[in-house]
Protein backbone atom coordinates (compact mmCIF):
# COMPACT_ATOMS: atom_id res chain seq x y z
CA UNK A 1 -25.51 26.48 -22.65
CA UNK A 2 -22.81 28.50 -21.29
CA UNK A 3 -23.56 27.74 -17.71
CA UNK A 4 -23.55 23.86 -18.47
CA UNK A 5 -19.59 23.84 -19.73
CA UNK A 6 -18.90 26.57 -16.49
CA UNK A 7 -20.21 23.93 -14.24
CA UNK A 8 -18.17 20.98 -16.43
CA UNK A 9 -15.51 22.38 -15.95
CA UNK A 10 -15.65 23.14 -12.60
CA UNK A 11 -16.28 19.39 -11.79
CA UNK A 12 -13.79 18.38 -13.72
CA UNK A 13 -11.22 21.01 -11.87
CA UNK A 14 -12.57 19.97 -8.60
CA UNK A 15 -11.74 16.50 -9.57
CA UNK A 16 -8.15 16.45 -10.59
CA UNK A 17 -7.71 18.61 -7.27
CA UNK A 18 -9.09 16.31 -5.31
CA UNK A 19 -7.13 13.34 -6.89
CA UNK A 20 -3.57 14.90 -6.02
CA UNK A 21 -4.21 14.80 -2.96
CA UNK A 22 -5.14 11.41 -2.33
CA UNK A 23 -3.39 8.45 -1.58
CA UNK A 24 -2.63 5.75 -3.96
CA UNK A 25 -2.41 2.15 -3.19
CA UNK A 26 -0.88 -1.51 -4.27
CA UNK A 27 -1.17 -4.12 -2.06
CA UNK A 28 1.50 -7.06 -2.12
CA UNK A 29 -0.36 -10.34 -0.91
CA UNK A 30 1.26 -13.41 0.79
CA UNK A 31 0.48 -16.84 1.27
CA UNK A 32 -0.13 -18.24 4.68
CA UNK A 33 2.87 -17.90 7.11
CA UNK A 34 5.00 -16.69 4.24
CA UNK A 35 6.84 -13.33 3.79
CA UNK A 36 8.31 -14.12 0.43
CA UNK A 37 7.52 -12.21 -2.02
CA UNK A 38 7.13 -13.85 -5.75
CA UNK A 39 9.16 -12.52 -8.69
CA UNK A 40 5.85 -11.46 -10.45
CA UNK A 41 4.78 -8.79 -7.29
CA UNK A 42 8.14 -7.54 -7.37
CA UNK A 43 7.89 -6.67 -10.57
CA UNK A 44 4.27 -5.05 -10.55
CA UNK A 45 5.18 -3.03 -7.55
CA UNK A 46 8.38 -1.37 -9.53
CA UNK A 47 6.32 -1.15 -12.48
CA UNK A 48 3.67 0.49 -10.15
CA UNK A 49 6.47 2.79 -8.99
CA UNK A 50 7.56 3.66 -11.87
CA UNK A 51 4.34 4.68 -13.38
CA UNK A 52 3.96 7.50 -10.41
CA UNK A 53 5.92 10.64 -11.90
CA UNK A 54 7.91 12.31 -9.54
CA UNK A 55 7.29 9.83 -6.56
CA UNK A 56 10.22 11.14 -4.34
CA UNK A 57 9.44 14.68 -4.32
CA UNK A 58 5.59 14.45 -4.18
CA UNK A 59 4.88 11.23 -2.05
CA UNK A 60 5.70 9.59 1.64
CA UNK A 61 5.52 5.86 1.48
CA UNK A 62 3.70 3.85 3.94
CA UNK A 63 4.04 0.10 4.14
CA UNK A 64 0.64 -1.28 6.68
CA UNK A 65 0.97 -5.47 7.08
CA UNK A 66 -1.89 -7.20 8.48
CA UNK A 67 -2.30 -11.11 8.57
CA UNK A 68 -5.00 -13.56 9.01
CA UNK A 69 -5.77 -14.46 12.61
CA UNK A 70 -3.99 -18.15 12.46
CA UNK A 71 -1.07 -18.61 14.83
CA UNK A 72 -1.91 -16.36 17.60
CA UNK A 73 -0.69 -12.83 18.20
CA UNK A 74 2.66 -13.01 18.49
CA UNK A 75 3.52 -15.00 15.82
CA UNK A 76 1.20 -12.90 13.85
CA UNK A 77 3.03 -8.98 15.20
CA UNK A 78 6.18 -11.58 13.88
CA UNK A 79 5.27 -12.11 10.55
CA UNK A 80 3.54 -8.75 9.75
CA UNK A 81 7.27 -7.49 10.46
CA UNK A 82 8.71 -9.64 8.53
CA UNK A 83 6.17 -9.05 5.69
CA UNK A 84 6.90 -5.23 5.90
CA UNK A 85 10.81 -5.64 6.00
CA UNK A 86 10.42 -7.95 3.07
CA UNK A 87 8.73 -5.00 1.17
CA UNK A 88 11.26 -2.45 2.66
CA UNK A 89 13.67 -4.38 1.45
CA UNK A 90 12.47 -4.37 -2.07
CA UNK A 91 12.19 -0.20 -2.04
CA UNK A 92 15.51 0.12 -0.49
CA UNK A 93 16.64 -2.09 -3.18
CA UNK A 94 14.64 0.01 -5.76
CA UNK A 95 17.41 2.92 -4.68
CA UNK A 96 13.85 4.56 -2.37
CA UNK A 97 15.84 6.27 0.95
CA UNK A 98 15.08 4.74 4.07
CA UNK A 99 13.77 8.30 5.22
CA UNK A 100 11.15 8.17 3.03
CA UNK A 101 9.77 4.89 4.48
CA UNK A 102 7.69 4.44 7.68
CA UNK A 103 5.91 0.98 8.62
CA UNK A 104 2.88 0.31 10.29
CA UNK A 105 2.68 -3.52 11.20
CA UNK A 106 -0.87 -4.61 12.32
CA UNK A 107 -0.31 -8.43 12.70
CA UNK A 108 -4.03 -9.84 13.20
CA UNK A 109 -5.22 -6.98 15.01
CA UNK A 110 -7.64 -4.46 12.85
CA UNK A 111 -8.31 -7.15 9.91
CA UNK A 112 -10.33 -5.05 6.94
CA UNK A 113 -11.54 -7.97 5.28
CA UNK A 114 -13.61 -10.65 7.20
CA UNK A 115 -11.26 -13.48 8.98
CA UNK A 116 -14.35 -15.95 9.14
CA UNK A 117 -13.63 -16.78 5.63
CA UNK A 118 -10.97 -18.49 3.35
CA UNK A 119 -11.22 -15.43 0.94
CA UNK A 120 -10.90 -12.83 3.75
CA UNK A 121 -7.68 -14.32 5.28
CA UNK A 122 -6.26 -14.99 1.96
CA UNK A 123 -6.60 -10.91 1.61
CA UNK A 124 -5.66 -10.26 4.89
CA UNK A 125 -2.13 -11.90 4.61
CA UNK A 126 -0.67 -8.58 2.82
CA UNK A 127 1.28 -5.26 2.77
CA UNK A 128 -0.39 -2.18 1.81
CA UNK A 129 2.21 -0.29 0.01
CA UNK A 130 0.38 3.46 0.26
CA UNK A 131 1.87 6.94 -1.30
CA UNK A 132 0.65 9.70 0.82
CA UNK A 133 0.87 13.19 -1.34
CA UNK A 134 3.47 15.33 0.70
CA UNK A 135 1.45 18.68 1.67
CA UNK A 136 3.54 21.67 0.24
């Protein structure tokens, strides 16, 4: 009986380890050819920030923007910038510093949802707002 709660608790040790020091994710989703973002996302992402204790000190934020494939690639490395600065813009706003901000702007290229549908473009037209845990 012993042994059981030993090995218990070792999963459940393992398993808050494990979960500092992975990444956590909101994604902030746009309509076609848009970089606005709505009132509503706004608020869920500081709400989202909020929620993370100590984000500053313990986290590196990541913005990724990918869009759906219509429009060609320019326009599309356009708009995932603009998508990305529109979501920069927000943090900066949300008194983040600019230093703890980096971008990564995929425009059509590296889709992870499947661009032969209207569900999979309507996901791919977004910013991946990602908190890396800052290695100490």
């Amino acid at each position: 009986m012993r042994w059981i709660v030993v090995l218990l608790l070792t999963i459940s040790i393992t398993s808050l380890s494990q979960s500092k020091n992975e990444e956590i994710r909101k994604s902030i989703y746009f309509g076609g050819g848009s970089y606005d973002i709505d009132e509503f996302q706004a608020q869920e992402l500081f709400l989202w920030l909020d929620s993370v204790p100590d984000l500053l000190n313990k986290y590196e934020i990541h913005l990724i923007s990918h869009t759906d494939p219509i429009g060609g690639k320019e326009y599309n490395e356009w708009l995932s910038k603009m998508r990305s600065e529109s979501v920069r813009q927000l943090l900066l706003n949300k008194s983040i510093p600019e230093h703890k901000i980096s971008t990564k702007d995929w425009g059509l290229e590296n889709p992870v949802y499947n661009n032969r549908s209207f569900g999979g473009m309507r996901m791919n037209r977004r910013v991946d707002v990602i908190l890396y845990p800052l290695v100490l």
